[in-house]
Protein backbone atom coordinates (compact mmCIF):
# COMPACT_ATOMS: atom_id res chain seq x y z
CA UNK A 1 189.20 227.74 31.65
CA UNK A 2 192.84 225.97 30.49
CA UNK A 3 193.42 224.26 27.62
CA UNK A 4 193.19 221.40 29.65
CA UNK A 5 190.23 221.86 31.50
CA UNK A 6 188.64 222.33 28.10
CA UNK A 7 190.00 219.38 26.52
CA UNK A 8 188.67 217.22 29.70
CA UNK A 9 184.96 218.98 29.11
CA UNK A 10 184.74 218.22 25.10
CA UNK A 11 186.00 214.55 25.90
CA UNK A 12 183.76 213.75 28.89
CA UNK A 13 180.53 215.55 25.89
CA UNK A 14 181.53 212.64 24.12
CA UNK A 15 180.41 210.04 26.51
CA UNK A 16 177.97 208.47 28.59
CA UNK A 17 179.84 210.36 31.47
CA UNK A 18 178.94 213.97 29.86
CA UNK A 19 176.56 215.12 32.84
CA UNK A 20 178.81 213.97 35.66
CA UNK A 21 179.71 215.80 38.32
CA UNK A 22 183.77 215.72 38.86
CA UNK A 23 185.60 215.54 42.44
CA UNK A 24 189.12 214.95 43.00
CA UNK A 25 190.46 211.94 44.27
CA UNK A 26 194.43 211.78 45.77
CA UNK A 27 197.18 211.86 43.04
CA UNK A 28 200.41 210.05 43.05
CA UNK A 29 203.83 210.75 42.42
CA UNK A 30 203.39 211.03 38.79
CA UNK A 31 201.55 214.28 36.42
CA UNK A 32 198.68 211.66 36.32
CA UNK A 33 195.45 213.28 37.91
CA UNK A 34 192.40 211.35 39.05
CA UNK A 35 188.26 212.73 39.65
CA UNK A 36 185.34 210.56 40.91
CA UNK A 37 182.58 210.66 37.93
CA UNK A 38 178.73 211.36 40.12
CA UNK A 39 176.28 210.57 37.17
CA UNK A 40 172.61 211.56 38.43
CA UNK A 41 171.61 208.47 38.05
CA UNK A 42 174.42 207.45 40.81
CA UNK A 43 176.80 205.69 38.91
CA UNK A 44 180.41 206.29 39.26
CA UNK A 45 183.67 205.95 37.63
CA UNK A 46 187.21 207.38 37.90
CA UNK A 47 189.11 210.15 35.21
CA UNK A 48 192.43 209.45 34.70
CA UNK A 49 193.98 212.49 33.64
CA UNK A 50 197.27 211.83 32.37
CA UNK A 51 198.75 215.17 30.22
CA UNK A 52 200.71 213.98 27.16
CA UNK A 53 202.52 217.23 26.91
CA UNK A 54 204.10 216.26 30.65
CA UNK A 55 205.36 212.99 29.79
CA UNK A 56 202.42 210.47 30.05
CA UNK A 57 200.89 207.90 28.23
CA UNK A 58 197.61 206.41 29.36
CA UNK A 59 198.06 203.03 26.56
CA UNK A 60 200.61 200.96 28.93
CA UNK A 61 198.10 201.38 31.78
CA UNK A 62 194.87 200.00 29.07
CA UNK A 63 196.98 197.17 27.32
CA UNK A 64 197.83 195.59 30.89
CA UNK A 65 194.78 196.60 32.67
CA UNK A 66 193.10 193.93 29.82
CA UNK A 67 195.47 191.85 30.15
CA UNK A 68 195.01 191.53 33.94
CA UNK A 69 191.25 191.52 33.39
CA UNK A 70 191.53 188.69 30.93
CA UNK A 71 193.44 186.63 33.27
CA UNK A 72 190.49 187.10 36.00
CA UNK A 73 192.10 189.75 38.21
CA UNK A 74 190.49 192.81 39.22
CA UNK A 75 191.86 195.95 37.08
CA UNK A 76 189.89 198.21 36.42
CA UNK A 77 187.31 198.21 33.54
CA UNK A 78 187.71 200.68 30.94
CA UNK A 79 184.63 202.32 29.77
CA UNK A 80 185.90 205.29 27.65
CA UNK A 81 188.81 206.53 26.44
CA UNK A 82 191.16 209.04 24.42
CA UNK A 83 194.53 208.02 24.23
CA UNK A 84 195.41 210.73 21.97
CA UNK A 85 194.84 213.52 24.82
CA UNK A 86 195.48 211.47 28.21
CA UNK A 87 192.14 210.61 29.21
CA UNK A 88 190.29 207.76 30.43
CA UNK A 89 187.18 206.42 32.17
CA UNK A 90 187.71 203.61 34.70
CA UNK A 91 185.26 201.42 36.99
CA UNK A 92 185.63 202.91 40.22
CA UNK A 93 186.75 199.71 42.59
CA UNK A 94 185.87 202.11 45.99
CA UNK A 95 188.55 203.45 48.27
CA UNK A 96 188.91 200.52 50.23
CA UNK A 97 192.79 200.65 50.26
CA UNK A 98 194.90 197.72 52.08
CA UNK A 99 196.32 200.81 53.78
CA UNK A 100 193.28 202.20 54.92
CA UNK A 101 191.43 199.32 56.12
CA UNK A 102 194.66 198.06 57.68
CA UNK A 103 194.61 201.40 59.68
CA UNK A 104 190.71 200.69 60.79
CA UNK A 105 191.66 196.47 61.48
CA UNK A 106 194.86 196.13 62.04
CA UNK A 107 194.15 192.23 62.79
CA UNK A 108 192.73 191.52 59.17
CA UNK A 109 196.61 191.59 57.93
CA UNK A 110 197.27 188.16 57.62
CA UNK A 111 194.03 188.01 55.60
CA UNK A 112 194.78 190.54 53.38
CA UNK A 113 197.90 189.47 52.41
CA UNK A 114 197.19 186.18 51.79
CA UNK A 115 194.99 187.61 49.43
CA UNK A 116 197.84 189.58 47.83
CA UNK A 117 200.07 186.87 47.59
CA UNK A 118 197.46 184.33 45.85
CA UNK A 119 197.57 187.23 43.29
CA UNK A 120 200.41 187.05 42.64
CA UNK A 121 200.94 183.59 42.77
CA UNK A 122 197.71 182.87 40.21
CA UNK A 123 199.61 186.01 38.01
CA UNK A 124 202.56 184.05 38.09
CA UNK A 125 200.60 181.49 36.35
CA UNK A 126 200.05 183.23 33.02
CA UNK A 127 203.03 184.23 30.40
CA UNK A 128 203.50 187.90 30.29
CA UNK A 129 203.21 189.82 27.42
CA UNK A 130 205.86 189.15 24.81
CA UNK A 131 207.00 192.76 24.13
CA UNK A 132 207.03 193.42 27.61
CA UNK A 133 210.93 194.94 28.46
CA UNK A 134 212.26 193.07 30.35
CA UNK A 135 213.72 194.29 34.01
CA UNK A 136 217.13 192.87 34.13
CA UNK A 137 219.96 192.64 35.86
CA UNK A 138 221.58 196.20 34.27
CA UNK A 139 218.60 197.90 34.51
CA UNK A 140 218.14 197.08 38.06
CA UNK A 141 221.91 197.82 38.31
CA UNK A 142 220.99 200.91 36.81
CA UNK A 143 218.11 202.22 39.01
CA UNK A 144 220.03 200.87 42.24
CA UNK A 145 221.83 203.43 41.25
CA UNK A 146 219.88 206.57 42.23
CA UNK A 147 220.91 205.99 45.67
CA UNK A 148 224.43 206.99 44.94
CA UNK A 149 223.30 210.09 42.44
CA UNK A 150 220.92 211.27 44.28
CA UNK A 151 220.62 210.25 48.08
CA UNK A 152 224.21 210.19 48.35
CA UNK A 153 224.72 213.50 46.84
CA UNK A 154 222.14 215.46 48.38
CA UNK A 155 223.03 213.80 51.33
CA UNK A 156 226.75 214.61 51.69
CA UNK A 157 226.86 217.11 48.60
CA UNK A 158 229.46 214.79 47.05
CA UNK A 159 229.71 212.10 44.55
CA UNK A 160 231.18 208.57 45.34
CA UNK A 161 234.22 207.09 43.62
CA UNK A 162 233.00 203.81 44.49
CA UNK A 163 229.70 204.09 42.29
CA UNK A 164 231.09 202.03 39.56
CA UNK A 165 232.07 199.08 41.92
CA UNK A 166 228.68 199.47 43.52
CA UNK A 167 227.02 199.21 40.05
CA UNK A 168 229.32 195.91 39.30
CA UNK A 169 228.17 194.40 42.75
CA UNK A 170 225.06 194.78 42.25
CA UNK A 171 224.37 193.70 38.88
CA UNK A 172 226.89 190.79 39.68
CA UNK A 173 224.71 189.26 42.50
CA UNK A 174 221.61 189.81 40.61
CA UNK A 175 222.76 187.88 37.73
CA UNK A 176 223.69 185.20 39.85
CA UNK A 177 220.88 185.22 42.11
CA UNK A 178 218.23 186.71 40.36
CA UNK A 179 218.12 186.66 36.57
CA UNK A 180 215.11 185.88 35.51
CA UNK A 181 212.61 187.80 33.99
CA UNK A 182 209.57 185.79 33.33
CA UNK A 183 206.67 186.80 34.85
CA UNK A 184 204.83 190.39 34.54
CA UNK A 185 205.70 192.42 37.17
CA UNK A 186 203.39 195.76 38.11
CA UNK A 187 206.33 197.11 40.31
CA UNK A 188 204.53 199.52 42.57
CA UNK A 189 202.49 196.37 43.97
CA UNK A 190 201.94 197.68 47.52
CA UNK A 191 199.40 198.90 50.18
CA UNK A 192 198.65 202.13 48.71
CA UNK A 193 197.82 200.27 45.18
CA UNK A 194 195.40 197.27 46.25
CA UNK A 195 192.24 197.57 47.12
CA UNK A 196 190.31 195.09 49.41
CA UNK A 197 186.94 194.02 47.31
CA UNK A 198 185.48 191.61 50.01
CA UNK A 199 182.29 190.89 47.60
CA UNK A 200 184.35 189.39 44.85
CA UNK A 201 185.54 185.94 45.36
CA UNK A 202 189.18 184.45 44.96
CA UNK A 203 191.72 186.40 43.41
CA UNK A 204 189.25 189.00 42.32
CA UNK A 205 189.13 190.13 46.02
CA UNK A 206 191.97 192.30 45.32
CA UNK A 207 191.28 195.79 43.18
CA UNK A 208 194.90 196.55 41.08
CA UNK A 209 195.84 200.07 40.27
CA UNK A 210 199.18 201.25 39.10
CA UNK A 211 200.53 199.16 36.66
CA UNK A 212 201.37 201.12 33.73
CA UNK A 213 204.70 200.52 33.90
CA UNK A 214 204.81 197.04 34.24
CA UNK A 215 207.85 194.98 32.89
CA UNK A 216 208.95 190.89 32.60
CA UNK A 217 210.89 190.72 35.83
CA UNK A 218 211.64 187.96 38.65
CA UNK A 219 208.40 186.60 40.15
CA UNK A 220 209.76 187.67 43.62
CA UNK A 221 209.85 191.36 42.63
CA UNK A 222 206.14 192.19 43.26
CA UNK A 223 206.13 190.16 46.55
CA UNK A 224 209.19 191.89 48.00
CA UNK A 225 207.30 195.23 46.76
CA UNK A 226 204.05 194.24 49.42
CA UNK A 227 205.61 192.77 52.25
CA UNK A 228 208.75 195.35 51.97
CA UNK A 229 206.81 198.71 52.02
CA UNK A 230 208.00 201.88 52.07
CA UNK A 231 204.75 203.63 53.64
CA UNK A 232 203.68 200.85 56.05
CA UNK A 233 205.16 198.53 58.36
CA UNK A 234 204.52 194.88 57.59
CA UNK A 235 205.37 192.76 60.61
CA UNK A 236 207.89 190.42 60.22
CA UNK A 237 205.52 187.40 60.50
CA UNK A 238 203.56 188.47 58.07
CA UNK A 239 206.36 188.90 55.50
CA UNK A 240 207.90 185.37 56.74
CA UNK A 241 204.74 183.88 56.11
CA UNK A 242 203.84 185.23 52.71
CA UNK A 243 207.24 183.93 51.55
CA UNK A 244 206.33 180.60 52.35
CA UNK A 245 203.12 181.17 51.79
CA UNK A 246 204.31 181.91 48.05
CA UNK A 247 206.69 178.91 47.86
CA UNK A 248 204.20 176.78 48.91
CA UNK A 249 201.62 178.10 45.90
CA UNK A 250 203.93 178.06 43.26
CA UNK A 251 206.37 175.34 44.55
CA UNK A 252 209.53 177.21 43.86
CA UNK A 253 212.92 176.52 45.43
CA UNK A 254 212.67 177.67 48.90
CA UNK A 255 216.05 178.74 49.39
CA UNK A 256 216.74 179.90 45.85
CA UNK A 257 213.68 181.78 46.15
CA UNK A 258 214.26 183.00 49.39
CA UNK A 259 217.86 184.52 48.21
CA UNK A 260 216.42 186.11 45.12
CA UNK A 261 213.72 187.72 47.36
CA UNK A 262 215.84 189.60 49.61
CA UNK A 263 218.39 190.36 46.55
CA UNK A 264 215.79 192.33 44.78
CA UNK A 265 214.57 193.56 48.48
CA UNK A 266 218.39 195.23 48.84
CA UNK A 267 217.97 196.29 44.86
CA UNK A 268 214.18 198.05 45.54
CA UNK A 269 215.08 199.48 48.69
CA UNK A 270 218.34 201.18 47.23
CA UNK A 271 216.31 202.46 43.75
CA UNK A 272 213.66 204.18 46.54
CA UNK A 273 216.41 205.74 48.37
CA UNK A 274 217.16 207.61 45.44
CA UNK A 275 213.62 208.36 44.14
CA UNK A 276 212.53 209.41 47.19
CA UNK A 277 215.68 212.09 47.38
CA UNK A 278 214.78 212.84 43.93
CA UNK A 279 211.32 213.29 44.59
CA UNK A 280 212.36 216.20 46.70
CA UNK A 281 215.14 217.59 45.04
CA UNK A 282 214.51 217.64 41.63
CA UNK A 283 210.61 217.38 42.14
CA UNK A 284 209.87 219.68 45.39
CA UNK A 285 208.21 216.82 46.77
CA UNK A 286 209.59 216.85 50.32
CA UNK A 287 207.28 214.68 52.38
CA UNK A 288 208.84 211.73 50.79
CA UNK A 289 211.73 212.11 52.93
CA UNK A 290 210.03 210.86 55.60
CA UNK A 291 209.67 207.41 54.50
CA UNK A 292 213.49 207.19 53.78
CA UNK A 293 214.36 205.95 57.20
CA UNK A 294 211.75 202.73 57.05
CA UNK A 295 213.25 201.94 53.34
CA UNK A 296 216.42 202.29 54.91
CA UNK A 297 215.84 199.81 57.76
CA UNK A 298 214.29 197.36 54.98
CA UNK A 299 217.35 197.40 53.63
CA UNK A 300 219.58 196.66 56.37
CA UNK A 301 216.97 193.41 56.89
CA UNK A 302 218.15 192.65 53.19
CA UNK A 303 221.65 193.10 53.34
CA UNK A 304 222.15 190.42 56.40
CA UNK A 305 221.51 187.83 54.29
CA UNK A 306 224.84 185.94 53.77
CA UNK A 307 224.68 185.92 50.02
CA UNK A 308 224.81 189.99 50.35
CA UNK A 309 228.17 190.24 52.45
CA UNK A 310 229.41 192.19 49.20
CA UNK A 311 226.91 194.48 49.01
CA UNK A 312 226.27 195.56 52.47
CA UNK A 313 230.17 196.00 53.22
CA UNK A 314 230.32 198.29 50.04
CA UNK A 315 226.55 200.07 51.79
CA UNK A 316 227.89 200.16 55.04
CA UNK A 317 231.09 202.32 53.81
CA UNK A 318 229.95 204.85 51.30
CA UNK A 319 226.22 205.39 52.20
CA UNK A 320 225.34 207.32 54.97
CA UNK A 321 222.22 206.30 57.62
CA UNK A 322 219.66 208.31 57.20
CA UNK A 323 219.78 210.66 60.50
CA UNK A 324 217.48 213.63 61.66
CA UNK A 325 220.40 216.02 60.41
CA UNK A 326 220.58 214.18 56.88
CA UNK A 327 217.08 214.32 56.52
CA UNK A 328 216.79 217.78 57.25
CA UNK A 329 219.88 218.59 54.91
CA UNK A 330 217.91 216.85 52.27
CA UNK A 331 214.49 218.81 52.95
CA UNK A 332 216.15 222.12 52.82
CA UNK A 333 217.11 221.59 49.09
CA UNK A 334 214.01 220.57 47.83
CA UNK A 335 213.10 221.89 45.04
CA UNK A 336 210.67 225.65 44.08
C-alpha cells in the first residue's frame, strides 16, 4: 500500500463514506484523481484526489463550488473533506456529460446550450468574489503566449523573434477590446465539464465541474470557452445563436460584445495551442495533439474578424498550420 493509498483509507475511516467501495472515474489533465463512492446502502459520491505534494490544492475548487451553490447553480455538494491532504467527498451529479449525450442526440444541441448560456448569463448576474485575480489583459498576453514557446518551438525547433511584437498585439487589442474583468469566470466551461441534469429545473439543469481555477475575467470568456471547443465541434448556428442568445439575456452591446467575443476566441485558441504542445512535450501527454488542428481552425474563424487584421497578419507569418508532418514532429518528442 503507498503512502497515498493509506492516507485515502484513514480519511475515508473518518466518514460516513468509510465502507464504500471505490472505482475510478476518468481523470483530467491535471494530478487530480477521481473514484465513484458505492455505499451498501447505494448511495454514491465522488473522491477527489488531489496530491498536495504534486502541486494541488483542493480549497479554490470548495470556496467557488459554494459560491456557485449559493447563487443556485449546480456544483457539486461537498459532504467531507481534508484540505490538508487533497481529499474530498462530492455529490455525484451522474455522467451525463454534454459530450456524451450530444454523441447519443445529436439534435438536443440547441437545447443544451441554451441551457449553458442561461448559466452563464444568470452567473453573470452575481458579483464575483472580491479576491478573485483578476484575468487581464497581460495575463492573457501572457498565456497567448505558449503558442510561440511551445507550439512554435516544438513545431519548427526554433524560437520566434517576433514573440515580443506578438505579446504587444495581443495585449494591445485586448485592452482595447476586451478589458474587463468583472464577472467570475470558470475557464474550462465546456462539453467535457457540464453535465445535463434534466430533473432539475432552470439553471440548475446544468451540473458544473472544473472550476478551481476560476478568475474575474470578461463575461464573454466562458461563452467563447462552450461554443469554441477544442474536443467537439459546435455548429456554427449554434455558436451564432448563443451569442445572441447571450446579448439578448444580458442586454449587452451587440457589436461590442460580439468583438470582445471573438478577441478572447483568438486569445483562448492561441493559449491551447501551446498547452496542448505542452501537454505532450513537457507532460508525455500525446493524444492532445490531436485536437490541435480543430483549435487551430477556431482560430482562423477568430482572426477574420476585422478588428483582428493585426493579429492574424502577425499569425499568418510566424505560426505554422498545423499539418500531418507537424503533428507528427510534435508527437515524436513527447515526453518519457
Amino acid at each position: 500500500m503507498t503512502d497515498r493509498t493509506a492516507a485515502m483509507a484513514d480519511f475515508l475511516a473518518s466518514t460516513d463514506w468509510h465502507a464504500a467501495d471505490a472505482r475510478p472515474l476518468a481523470g483530467d489533465a491535471s494530478n487530480r484523481r477521481y473514484l465513484r463512492l458505492h455505499r451498501p446502502d447505494g448511495a454514491r459520491a465522488v473522491l477527489m484526489d488531489a496530491p498536495p505534494e504534486k502541486g494541488e490544492d483542493v480549497r479554490p475548487f470548495t470556496r467557488i463550488a459554494r459560491y456557485l451553490t449559493g447563487i443556485g447553480l449546480s456544483a457539486p455538494d461537498i459532504l467531507a473533506e481534508d484540505t490538508a491532504r487533497g481529499f474530498l467527498i462530492l455529490e455525484d451529479l451522474g455522467d451525463a456529460l454534454f459530450a456524451r449525450v450530444l454523441d447519443r442526440a445529436p439534435d438536443d444541441e440547441m437545447r443544451l446550450y441554451i441551457a449553458a448560456t442561461d448559466v452563464l448569463a444568470a452567473l453573470h448576474h452575481h458579483a464575483p468574489p472580491s479576491d478573485l485575480p483578476p484575468y487581464s489583459p497581460q495575463v492573457m498576453a501572457d498565456m497567448s503566449s505558449l503558442s510561440f514557446d511551445w507550439y512554435l518551438k516544438g513545431a519548427t525547433g526554433e524560437d520566434s523573434p517576433a514573440r515580443t511584437k506578438f505579446h504587444t498585439t495581443v495585449h494591445d487589442l485586448l485592452q482595447l477590446h476586451a478589458p474587463e474583468t468583472d464577472v467570475l469566470i470558470q475557464r474550462d466551461y465546456h462539453a467535457e465539464n457540464l453535465l445535463w441534469l434534466p430533473e432539475r429545473t432552470g439553471t440548475a439543469r446544468v451540473g458544473l465541474l472544473d472550476f478551481q481555477d476560476a478568475m474575474r475575467g470578461h463575461r464573454a470568456y466562458d461563452l467563447v470557452s462552450v461554443l469554441q471547443d477544442a474536443r467537439r465541434d459546435v455548429s456554427p448556428a449554434t455558436e451564432s445563436a448563443m451569442i445572441a442568445h447571450y446579448i439578448a439575456a444580458t442586454d449587452a452591446d451587440p457589436d461590442r460584445f460580439t468583438i470582445a467575443y471573438h478577441t478572447l476566441g483568438a486569445q483562448r485558441n492561441l493559449r491551447i495551442l501551446g498547452v496542448f504542445a505542452r501537454l505532450c512535450l513537457r507532460d508525455g501527454k500525446a493524444h492532445y495533439i490531436d485536437l490541435i488542428p480543430r483549435v487551430w481552425g477556431l482560430l482562423q474563424r477568430d482572426l477574420a474578424h476585422p478588428a483582428l487584421a493585426p493579429l492574424a497578419t502577425l499569425v499568418q507569418s510566424t505560426l505554422p498550420a498545423p499539418t500531418p508532418a507537424i503533428l507528427t514532429r510534435l508527437k515524436e518528442q513527447r515526453a518519457t
